[in-house]
C-alpha atoms as a PDB file:
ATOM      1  CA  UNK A   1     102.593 -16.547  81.240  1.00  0.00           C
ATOM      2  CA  UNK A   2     102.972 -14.087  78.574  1.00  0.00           C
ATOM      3  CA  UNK A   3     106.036 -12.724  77.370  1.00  0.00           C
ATOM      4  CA  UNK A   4     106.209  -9.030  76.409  1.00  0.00           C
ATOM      5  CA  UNK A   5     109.426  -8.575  75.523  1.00  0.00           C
ATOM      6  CA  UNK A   6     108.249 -10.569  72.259  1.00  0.00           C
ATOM      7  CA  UNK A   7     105.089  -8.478  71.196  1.00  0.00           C
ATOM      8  CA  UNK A   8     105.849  -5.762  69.374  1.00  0.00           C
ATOM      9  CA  UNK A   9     106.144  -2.230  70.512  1.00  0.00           C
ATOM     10  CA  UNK A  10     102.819  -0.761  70.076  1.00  0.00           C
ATOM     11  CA  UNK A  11     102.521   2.172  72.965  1.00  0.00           C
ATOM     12  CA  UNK A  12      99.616   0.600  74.078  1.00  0.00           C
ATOM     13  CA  UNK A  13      99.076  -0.591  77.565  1.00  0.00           C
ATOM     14  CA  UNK A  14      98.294  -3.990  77.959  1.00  0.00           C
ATOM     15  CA  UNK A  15      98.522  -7.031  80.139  1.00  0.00           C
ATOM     16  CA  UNK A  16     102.009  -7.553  81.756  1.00  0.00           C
ATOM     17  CA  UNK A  17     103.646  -3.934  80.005  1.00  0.00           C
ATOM     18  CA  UNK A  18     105.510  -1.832  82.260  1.00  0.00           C
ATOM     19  CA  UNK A  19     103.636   2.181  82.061  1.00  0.00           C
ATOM     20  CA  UNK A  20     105.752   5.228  83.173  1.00  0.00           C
ATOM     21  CA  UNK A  21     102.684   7.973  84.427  1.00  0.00           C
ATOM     22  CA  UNK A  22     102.592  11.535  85.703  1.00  0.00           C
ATOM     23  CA  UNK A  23     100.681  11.995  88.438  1.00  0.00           C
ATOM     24  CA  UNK A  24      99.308  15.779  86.820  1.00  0.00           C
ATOM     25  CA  UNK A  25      98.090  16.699  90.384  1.00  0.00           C
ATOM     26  CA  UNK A  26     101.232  16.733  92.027  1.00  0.00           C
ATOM     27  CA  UNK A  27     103.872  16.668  88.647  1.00  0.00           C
ATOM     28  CA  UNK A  28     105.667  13.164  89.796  1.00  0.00           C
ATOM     29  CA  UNK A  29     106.284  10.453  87.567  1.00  0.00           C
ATOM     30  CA  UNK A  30     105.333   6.714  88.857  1.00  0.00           C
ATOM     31  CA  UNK A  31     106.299   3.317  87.411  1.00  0.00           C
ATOM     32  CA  UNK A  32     103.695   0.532  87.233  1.00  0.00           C
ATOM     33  CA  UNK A  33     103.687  -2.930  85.798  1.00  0.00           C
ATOM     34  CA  UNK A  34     100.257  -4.545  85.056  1.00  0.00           C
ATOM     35  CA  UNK A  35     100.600  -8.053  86.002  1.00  0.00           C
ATOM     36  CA  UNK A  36      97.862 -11.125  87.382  1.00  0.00           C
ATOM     37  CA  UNK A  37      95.955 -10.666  90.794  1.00  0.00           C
ATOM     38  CA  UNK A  38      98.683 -13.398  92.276  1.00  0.00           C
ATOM     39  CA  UNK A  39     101.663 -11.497  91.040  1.00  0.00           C
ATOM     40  CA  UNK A  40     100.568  -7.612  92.564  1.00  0.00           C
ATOM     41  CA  UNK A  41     102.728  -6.224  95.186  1.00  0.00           C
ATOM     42  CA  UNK A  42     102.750  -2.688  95.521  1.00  0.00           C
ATOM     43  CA  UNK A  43     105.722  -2.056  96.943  1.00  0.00           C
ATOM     44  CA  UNK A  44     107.220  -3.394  93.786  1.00  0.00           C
ATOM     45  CA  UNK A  45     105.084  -1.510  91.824  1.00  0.00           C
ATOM     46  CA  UNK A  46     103.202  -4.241  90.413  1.00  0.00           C
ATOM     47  CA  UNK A  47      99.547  -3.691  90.470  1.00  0.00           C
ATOM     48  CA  UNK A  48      96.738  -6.097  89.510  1.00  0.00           C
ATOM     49  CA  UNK A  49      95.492  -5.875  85.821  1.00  0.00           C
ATOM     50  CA  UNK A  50      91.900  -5.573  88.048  1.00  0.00           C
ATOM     51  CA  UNK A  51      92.627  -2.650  90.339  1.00  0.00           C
ATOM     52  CA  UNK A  52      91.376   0.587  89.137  1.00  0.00           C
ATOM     53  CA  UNK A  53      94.970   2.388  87.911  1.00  0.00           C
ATOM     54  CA  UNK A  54      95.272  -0.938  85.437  1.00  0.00           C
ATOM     55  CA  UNK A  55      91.727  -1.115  84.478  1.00  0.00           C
ATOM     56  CA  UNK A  56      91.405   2.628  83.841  1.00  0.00           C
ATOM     57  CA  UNK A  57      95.396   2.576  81.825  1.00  0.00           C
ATOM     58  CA  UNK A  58      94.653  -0.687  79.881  1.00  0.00           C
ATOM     59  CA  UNK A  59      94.193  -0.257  76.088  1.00  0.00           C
ATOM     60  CA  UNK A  60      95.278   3.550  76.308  1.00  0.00           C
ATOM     61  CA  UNK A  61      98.682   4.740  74.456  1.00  0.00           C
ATOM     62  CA  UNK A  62     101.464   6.860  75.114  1.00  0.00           C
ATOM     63  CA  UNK A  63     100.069  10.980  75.343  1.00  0.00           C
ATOM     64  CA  UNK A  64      97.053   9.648  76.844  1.00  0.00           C
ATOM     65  CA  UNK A  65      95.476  11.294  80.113  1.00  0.00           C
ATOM     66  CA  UNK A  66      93.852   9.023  82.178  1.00  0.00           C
ATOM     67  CA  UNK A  67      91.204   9.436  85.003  1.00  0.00           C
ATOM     68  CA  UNK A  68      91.655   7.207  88.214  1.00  0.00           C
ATOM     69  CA  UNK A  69      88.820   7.093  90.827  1.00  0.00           C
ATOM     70  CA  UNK A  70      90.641   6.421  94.417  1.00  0.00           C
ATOM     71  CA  UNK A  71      89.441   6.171  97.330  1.00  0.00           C
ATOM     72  CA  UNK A  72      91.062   9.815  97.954  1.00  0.00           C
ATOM     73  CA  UNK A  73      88.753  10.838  95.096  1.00  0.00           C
ATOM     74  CA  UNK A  74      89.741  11.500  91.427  1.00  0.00           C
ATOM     75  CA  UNK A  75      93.563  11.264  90.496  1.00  0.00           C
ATOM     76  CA  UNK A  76      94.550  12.179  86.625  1.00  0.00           C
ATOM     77  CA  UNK A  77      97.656  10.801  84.919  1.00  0.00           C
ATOM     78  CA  UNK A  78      99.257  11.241  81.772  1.00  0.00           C
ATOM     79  CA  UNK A  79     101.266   8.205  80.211  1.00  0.00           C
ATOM     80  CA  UNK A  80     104.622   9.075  79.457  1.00  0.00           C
ATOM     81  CA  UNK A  81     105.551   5.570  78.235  1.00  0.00           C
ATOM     82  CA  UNK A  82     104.847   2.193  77.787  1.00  0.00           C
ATOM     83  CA  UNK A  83     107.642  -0.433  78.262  1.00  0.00           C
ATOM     84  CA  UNK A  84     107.301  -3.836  77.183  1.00  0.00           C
ATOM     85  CA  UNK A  85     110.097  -5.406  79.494  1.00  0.00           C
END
């Protein structure tokens, strides 16, 4: 298990962070936390570091705008912040 209270800040996303996006569409702000395929439960917000939102928000910083292909079709966020908590 990796702890990410001990990396240091970066702004990156990455593997177990916590990611604050806007949702530019419809201008509402959504909590995620990247964590294993075991640990995702979205009604926690916890989504698999394999589903599309994680895949497409890993390795991108705060600022960033980020393109999301749902089933619904296209959805764009911007990352507002990146927690590690």
């Amino acid at each position: 298990m990796i702890d990410v209270t001990k990396i240091a800040p970066t702004g990156k996303v990455i593997f177990g962070t916590t990611v604050k996006v806007i949702d530019l569409e419809k201008d509402e702000s959504r909590t995620y936390k990247i964590v294993g395929d075991d640990e995702a439960d979205l009604k926690q917000n916890k989504v698999s570091v394999s589903s599309p939102i994680a895949r497409a928000l890993i390795g991108k910083e705060e600022g960033d705008v980020v393109v999301v292909q749902a089933p619904s079709g296209a959805i764009e966020y911007e990352i507002e912040e990146v927690l590690h908590r």
